[in-house]
Protein backbone atom coordinates (compact mmCIF):
# COMPACT_ATOMS: atom_id res chain seq x y z
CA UNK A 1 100.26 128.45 192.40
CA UNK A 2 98.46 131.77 191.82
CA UNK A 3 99.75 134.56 194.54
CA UNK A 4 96.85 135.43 196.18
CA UNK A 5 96.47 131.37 197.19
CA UNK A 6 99.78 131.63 198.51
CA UNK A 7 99.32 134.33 200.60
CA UNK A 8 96.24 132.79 201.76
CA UNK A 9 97.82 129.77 202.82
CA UNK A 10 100.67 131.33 204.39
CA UNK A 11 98.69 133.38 206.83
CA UNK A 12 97.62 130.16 208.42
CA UNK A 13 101.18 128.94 208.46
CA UNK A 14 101.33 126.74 205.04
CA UNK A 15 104.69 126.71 203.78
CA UNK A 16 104.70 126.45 200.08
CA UNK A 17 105.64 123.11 198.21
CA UNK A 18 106.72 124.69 194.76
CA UNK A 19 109.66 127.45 194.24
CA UNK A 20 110.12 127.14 190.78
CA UNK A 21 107.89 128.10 187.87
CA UNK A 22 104.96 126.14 187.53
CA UNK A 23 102.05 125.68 184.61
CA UNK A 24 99.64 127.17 188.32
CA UNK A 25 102.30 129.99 188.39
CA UNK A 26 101.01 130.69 184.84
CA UNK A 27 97.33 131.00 185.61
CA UNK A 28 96.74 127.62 184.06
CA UNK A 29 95.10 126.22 187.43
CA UNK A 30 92.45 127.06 188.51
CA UNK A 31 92.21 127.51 192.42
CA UNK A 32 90.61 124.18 192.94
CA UNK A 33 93.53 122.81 191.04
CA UNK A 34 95.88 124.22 193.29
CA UNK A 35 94.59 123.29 196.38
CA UNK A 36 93.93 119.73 194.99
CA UNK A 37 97.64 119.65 194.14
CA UNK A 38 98.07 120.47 198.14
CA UNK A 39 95.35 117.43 199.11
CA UNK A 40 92.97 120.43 200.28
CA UNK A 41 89.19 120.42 199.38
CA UNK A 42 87.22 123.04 197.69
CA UNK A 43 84.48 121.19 197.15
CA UNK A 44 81.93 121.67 199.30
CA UNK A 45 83.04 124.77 200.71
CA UNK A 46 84.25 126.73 197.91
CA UNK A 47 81.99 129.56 199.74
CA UNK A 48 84.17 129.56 202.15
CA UNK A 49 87.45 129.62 200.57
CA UNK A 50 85.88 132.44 198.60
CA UNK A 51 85.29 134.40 201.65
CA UNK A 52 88.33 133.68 203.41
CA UNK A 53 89.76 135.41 200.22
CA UNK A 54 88.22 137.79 200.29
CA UNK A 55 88.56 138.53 203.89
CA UNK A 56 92.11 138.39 204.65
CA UNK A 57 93.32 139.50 201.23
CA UNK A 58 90.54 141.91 200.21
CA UNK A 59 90.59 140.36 196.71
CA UNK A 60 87.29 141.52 195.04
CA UNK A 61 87.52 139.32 192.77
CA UNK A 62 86.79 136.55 194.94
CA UNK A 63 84.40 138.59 196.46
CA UNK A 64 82.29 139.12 193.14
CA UNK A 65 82.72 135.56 192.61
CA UNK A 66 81.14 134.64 195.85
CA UNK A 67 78.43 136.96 195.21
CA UNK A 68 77.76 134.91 192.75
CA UNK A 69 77.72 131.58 194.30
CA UNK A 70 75.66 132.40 196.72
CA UNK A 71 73.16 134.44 194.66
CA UNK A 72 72.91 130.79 192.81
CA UNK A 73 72.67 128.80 195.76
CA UNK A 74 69.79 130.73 196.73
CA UNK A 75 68.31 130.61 193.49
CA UNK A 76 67.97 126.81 193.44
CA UNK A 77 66.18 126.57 196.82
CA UNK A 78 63.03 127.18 197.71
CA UNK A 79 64.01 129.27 200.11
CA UNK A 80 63.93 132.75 198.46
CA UNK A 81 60.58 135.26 198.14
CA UNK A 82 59.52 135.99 196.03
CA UNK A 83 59.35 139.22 196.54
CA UNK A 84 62.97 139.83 196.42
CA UNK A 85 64.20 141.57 193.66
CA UNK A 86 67.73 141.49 192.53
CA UNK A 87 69.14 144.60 193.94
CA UNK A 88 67.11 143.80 197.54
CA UNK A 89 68.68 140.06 197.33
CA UNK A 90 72.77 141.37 196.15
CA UNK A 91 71.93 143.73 199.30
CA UNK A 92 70.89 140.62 201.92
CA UNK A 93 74.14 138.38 200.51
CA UNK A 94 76.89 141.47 200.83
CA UNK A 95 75.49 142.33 204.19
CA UNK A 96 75.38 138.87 205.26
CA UNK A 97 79.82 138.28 203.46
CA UNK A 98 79.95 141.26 205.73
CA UNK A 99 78.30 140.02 208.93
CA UNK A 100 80.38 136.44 208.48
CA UNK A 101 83.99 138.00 207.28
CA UNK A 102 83.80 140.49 210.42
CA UNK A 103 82.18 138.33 213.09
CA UNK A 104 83.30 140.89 215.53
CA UNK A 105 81.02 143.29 214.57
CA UNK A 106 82.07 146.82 212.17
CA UNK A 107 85.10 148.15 212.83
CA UNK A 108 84.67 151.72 215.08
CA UNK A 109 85.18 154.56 213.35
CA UNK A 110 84.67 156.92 216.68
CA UNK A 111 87.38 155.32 218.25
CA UNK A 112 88.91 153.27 215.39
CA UNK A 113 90.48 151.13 218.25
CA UNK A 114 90.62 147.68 216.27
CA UNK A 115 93.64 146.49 217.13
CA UNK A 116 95.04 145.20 220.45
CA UNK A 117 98.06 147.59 220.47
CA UNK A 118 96.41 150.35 219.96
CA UNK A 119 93.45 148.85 222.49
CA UNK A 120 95.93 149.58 224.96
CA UNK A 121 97.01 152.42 224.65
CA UNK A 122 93.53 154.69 224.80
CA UNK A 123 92.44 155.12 228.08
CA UNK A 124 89.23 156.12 227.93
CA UNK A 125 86.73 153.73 226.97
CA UNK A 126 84.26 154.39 223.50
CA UNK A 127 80.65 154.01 223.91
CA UNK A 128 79.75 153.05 220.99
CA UNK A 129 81.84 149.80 220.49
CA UNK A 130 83.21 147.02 222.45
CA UNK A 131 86.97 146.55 221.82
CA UNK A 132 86.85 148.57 218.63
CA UNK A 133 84.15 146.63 217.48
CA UNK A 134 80.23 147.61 217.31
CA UNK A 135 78.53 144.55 217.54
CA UNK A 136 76.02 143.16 215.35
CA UNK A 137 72.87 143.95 215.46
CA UNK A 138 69.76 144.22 213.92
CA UNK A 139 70.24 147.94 213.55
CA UNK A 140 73.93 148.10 212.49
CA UNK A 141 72.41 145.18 210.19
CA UNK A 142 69.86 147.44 208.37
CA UNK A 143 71.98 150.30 209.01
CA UNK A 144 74.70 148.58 206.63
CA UNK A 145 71.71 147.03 204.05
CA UNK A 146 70.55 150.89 203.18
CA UNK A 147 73.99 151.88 202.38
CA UNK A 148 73.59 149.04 199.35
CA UNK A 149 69.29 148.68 199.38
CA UNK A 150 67.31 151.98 200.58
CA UNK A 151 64.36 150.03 202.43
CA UNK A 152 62.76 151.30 205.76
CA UNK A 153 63.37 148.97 208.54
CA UNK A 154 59.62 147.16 208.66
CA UNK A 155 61.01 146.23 205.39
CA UNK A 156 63.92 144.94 206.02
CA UNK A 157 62.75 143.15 208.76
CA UNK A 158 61.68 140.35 206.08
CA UNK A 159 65.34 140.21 204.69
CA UNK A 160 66.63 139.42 208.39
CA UNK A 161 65.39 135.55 208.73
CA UNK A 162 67.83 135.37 205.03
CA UNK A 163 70.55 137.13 206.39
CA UNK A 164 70.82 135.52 209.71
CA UNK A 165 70.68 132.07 206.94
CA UNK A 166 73.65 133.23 204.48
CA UNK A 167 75.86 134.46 207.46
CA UNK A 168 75.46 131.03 209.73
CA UNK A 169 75.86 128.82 205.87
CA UNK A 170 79.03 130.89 205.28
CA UNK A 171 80.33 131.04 208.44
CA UNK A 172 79.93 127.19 208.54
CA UNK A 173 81.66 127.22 204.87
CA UNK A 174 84.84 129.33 205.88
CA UNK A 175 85.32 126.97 208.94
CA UNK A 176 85.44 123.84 206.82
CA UNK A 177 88.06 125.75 204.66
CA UNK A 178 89.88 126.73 208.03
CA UNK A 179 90.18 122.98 209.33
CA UNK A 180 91.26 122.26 205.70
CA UNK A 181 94.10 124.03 206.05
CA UNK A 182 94.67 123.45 209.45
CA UNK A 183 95.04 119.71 208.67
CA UNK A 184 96.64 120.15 205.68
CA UNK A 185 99.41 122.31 207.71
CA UNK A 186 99.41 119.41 210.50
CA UNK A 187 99.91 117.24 208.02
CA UNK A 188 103.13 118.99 206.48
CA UNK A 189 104.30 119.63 210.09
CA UNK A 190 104.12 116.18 211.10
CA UNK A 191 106.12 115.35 207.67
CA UNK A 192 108.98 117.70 208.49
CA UNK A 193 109.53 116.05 211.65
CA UNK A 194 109.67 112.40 209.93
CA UNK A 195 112.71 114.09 207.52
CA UNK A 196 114.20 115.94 210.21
């Protein structure tokens, strides 16, 4: 099993099956391989593993490749303007990974406060962000778009409808990942206890 599936899998409490060598250990699986070797689905929301990837392990590979699948998803429906041009459309799909891998809202960099420990121990409280978080919003939505797509905000108010689209499809995408490993992890919990 390739090590960035591992590590995946162990942050939501899968423990491993294999501890030798294996022909996945040699990159001769491909991730769908290796989680149908587990009895987990990618199909149908291979999205969604792609951006739990590349969410809690940062791998940019995954990230490129879910780029990708989403750029061709949209492609085939009848969805997309046409007066989206590559660069505007690779803008609308990173800002939406963004929006759906940090539902939270941007991290703050004022207070940089995003984590619970350190939540407690700053006393005063940041304006700009709610629990180290600045919400989403339309704003902080184009404000991260021009970083990747200069447009002035009456034009990017057309992307928004497509955005809002891609982050609610992913978001729905990495939570049928999520319950696949939840009940694959259920599933090898309630097989421990039957041995034990």
């Amino acid at each position: 099993m390739s090590m960035r599936l591992k590590l995946l899998l162990q942050k939501f409490g899968f423990k491993s099956v294999s501890g030798g060598s294996s022909p996945a250990d040699n990159g001769l699986f491909s991730i769908e391989q290796e989680l149908a070797s587990l009895d987990i689905c990618w199909e149908g929301s291979s999205a969604g593993w792609l951006l739990l990837l590349t969410e809690q392990l940062q791998d940019t590979d995954a990230f490129h490749q879910l780029v990708a699948v989403v750029k061709s998803g949209l492609m085939e429906s009848d969805d997309i303007f046409s007066a989206c041009d590559d660069e505007a459309l690779t803008a609308v799909i990173i800002t939406a990974i963004s929006e759906a891998s940090n539902q939270n809202g941007q991290t703050c960099i004022k207070c940089d406060r995003h984590d619970d420990s350190n939540t407690r121990s700053c006393s005063p409280v940041c304006s700009h962000c709610h629990h180290g978080y600045i919400p989403w919003t339309d704003d902080s939505r184009h404000a991260f778009f021009v970083q990747l797509y200069p447009a002035p905000y009456s034009d990017f108010v057309h992307y928004l409808p497509l955005i809002s689209q891609i982050t609610d499809r992913l978001s729905l995408d990495k939570l049928a990942a999520l319950m696949s490993i939840k009940g694959r992890v259920e599933k090898q919990m309630r097989c421990e206890k039957v041995v034990a």
